[in-house]
C-alpha atoms as a PDB file:
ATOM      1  CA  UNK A   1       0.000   0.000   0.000  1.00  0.00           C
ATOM      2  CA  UNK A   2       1.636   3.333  -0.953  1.00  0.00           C
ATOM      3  CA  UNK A   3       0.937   6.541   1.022  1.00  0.00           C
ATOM      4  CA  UNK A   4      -1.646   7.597  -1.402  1.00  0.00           C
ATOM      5  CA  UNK A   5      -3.311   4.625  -1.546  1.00  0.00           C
ATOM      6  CA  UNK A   6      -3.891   4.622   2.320  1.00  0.00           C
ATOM      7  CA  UNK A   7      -5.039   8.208   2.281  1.00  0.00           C
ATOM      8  CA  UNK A   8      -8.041   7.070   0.087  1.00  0.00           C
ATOM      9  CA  UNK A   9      -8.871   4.092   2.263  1.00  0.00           C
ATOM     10  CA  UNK A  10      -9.096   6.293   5.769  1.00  0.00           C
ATOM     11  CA  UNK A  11     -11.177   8.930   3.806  1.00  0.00           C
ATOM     12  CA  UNK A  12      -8.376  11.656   3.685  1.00  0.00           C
ATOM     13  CA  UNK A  13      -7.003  14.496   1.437  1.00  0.00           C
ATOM     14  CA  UNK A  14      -3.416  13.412   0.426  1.00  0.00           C
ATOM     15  CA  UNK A  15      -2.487  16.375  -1.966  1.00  0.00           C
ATOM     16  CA  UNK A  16      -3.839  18.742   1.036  1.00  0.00           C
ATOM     17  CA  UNK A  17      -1.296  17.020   3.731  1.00  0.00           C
ATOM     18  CA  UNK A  18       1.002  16.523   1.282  1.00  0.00           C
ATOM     19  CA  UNK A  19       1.142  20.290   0.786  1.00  0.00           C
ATOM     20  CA  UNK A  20       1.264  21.206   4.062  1.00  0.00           C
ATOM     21  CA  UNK A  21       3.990  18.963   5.009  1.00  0.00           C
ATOM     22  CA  UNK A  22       5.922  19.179   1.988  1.00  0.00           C
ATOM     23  CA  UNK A  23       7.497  15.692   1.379  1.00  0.00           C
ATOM     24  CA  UNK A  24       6.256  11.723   1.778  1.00  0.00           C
ATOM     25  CA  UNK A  25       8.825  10.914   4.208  1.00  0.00           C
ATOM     26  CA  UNK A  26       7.087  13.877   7.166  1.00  0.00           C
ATOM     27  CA  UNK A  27       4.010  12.648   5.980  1.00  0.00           C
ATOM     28  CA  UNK A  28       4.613   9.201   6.919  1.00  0.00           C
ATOM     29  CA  UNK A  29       6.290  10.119  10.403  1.00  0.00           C
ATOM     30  CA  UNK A  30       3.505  12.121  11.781  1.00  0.00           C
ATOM     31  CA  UNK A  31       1.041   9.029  10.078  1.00  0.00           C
ATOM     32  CA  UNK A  32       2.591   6.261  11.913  1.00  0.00           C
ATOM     33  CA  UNK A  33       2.714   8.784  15.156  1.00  0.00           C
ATOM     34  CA  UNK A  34      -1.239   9.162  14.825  1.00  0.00           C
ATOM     35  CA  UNK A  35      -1.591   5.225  16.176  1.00  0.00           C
ATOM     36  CA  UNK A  36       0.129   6.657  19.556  1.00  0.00           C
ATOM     37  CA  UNK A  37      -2.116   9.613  20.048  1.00  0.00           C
ATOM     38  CA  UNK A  38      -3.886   8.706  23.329  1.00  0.00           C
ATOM     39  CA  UNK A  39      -7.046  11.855  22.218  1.00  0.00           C
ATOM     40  CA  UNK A  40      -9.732   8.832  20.897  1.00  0.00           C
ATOM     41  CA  UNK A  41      -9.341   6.686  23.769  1.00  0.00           C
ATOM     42  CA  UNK A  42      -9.117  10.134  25.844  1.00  0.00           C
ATOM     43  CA  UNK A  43     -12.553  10.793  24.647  1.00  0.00           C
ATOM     44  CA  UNK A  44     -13.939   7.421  25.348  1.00  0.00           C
ATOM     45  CA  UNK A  45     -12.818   7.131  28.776  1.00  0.00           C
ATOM     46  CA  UNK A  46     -13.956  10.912  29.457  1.00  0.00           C
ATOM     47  CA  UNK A  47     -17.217  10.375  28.278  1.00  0.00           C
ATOM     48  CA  UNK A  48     -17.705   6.822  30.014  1.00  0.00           C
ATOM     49  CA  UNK A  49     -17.180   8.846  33.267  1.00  0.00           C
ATOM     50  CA  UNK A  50     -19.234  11.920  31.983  1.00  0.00           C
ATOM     51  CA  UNK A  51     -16.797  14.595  32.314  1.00  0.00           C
ATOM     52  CA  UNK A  52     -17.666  16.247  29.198  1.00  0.00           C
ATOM     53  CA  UNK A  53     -15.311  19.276  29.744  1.00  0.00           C
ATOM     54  CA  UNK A  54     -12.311  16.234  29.444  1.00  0.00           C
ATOM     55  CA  UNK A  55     -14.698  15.272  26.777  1.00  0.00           C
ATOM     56  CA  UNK A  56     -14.117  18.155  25.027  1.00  0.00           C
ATOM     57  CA  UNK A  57     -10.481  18.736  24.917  1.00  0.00           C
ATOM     58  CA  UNK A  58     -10.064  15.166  23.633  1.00  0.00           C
ATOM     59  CA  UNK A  59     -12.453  15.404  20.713  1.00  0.00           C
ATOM     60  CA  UNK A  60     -11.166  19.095  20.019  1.00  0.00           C
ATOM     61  CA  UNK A  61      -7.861  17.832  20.120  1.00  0.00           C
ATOM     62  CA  UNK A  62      -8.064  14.356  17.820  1.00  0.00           C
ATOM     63  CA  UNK A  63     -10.495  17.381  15.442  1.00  0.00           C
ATOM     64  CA  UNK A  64      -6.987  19.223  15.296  1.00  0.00           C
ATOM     65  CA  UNK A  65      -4.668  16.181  14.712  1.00  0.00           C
ATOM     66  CA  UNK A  66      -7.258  15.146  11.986  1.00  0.00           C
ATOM     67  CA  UNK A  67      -7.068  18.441  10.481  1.00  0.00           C
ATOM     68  CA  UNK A  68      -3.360  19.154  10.276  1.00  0.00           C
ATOM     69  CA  UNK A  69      -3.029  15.284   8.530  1.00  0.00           C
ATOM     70  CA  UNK A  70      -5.786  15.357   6.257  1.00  0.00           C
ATOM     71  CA  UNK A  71      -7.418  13.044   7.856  1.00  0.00           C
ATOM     72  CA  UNK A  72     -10.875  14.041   6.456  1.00  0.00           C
ATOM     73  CA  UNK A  73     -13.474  11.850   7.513  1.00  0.00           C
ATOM     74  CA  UNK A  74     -12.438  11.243  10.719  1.00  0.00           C
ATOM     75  CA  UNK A  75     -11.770  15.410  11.277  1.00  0.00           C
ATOM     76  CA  UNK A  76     -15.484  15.560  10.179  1.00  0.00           C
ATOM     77  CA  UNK A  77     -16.828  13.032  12.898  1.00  0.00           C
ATOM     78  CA  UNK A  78     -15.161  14.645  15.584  1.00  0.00           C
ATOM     79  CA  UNK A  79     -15.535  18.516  14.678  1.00  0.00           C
ATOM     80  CA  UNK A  80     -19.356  16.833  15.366  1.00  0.00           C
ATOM     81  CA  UNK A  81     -18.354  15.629  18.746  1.00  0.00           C
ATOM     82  CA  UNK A  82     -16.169  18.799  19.741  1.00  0.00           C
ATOM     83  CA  UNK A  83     -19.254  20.826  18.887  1.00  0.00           C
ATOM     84  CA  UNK A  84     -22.332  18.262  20.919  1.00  0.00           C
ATOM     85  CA  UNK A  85     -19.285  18.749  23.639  1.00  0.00           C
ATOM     86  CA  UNK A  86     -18.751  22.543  23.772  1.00  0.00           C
ATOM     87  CA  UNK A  87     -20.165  24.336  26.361  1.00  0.00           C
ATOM     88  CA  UNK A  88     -20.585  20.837  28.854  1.00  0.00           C
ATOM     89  CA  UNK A  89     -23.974  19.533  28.607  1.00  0.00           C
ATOM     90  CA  UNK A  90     -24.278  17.732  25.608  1.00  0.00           C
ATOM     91  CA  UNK A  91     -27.186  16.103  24.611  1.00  0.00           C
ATOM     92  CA  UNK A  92     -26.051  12.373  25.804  1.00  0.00           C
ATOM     93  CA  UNK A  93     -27.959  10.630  23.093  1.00  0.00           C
ATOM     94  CA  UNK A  94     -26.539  12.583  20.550  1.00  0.00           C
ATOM     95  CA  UNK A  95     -23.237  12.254  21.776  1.00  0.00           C
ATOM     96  CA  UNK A  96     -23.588   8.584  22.017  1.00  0.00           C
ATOM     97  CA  UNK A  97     -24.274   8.446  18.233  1.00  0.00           C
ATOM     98  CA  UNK A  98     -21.628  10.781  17.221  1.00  0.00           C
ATOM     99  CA  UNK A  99     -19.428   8.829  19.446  1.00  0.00           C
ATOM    100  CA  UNK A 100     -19.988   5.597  17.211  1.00  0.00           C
ATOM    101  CA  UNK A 101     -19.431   7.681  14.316  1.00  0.00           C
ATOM    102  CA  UNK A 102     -16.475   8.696  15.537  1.00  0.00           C
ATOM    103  CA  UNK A 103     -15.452   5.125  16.754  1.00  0.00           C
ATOM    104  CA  UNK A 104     -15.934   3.779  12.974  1.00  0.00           C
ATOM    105  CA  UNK A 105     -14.221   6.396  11.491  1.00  0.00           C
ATOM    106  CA  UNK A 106     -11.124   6.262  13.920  1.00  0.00           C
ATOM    107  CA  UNK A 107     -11.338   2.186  13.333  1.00  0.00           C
ATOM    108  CA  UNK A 108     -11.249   2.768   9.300  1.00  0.00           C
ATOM    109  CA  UNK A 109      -8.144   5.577   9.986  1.00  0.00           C
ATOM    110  CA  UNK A 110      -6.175   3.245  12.221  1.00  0.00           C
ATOM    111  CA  UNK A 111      -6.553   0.047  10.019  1.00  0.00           C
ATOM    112  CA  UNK A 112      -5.467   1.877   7.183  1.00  0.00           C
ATOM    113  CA  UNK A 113      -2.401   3.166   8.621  1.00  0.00           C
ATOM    114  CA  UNK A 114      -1.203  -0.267  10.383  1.00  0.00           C
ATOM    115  CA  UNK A 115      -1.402  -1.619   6.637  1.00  0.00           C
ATOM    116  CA  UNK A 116       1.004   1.055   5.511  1.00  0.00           C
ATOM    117  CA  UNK A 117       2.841   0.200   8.217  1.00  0.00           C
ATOM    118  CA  UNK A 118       2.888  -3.541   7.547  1.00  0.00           C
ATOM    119  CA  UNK A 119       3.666  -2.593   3.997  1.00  0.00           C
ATOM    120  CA  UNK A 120       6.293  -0.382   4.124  1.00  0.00           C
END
């Protein structure tokens, strides 16, 4: 699987991150470091105990991660959950759902990278 090739299976923008970061090989560093990011399971284990403010940073902070890689789809999901979390009393159903949007989308993004990484 090429670097390309991955960015199409996670749902991302590979011409926008590789603009940004200006060459494959930063590209690939910062995509491998995504799998170590602690913000999705941050956000899980936030919301399981209801502290949405915690809630909030993690979501707002995998939104930002997303959004500097060009991780599209997954930036999209949790831009939704960073904005149900804002302000601290989200409407728990609706965070529940966004959360297993979120959860799929962070699923797709991580399986695509450990191929990459299996690949390369």
């Amino acid at each position: 699987m090429t670097l390309q090739e991955c960015y199409s299976a996670l749902g991302g923008d590979y011409k926008d991150v590789s603009n940004r970061l200006f060459n494959e090989a930063m590209v690939k560093r910062f995509v491998f470091k995504f799998l170590n990011d602690q913000s999705f399971s941050n956000l899980c284990n936030a919301l399981d105990r209801a502290d949405y403010e915690q809630a909030f940073i993690a979501a707002h902070t995998l939104k930002g991660i997303c959004q500097n890689l060009s991780f599209t789809r997954l930036y999209h999901s949790s831009q939704l959950m960073a904005e149900e979390l804002r302000g601290g009393a989200p409407d728990v159903q609706n965070a529940q759902r966004l959360l297993s949007d979120v959860a799929e989308d962070y699923r797709i993004t991580a399986d695509a990278i450990r191929r990459l990484q299996a690949e390369s």
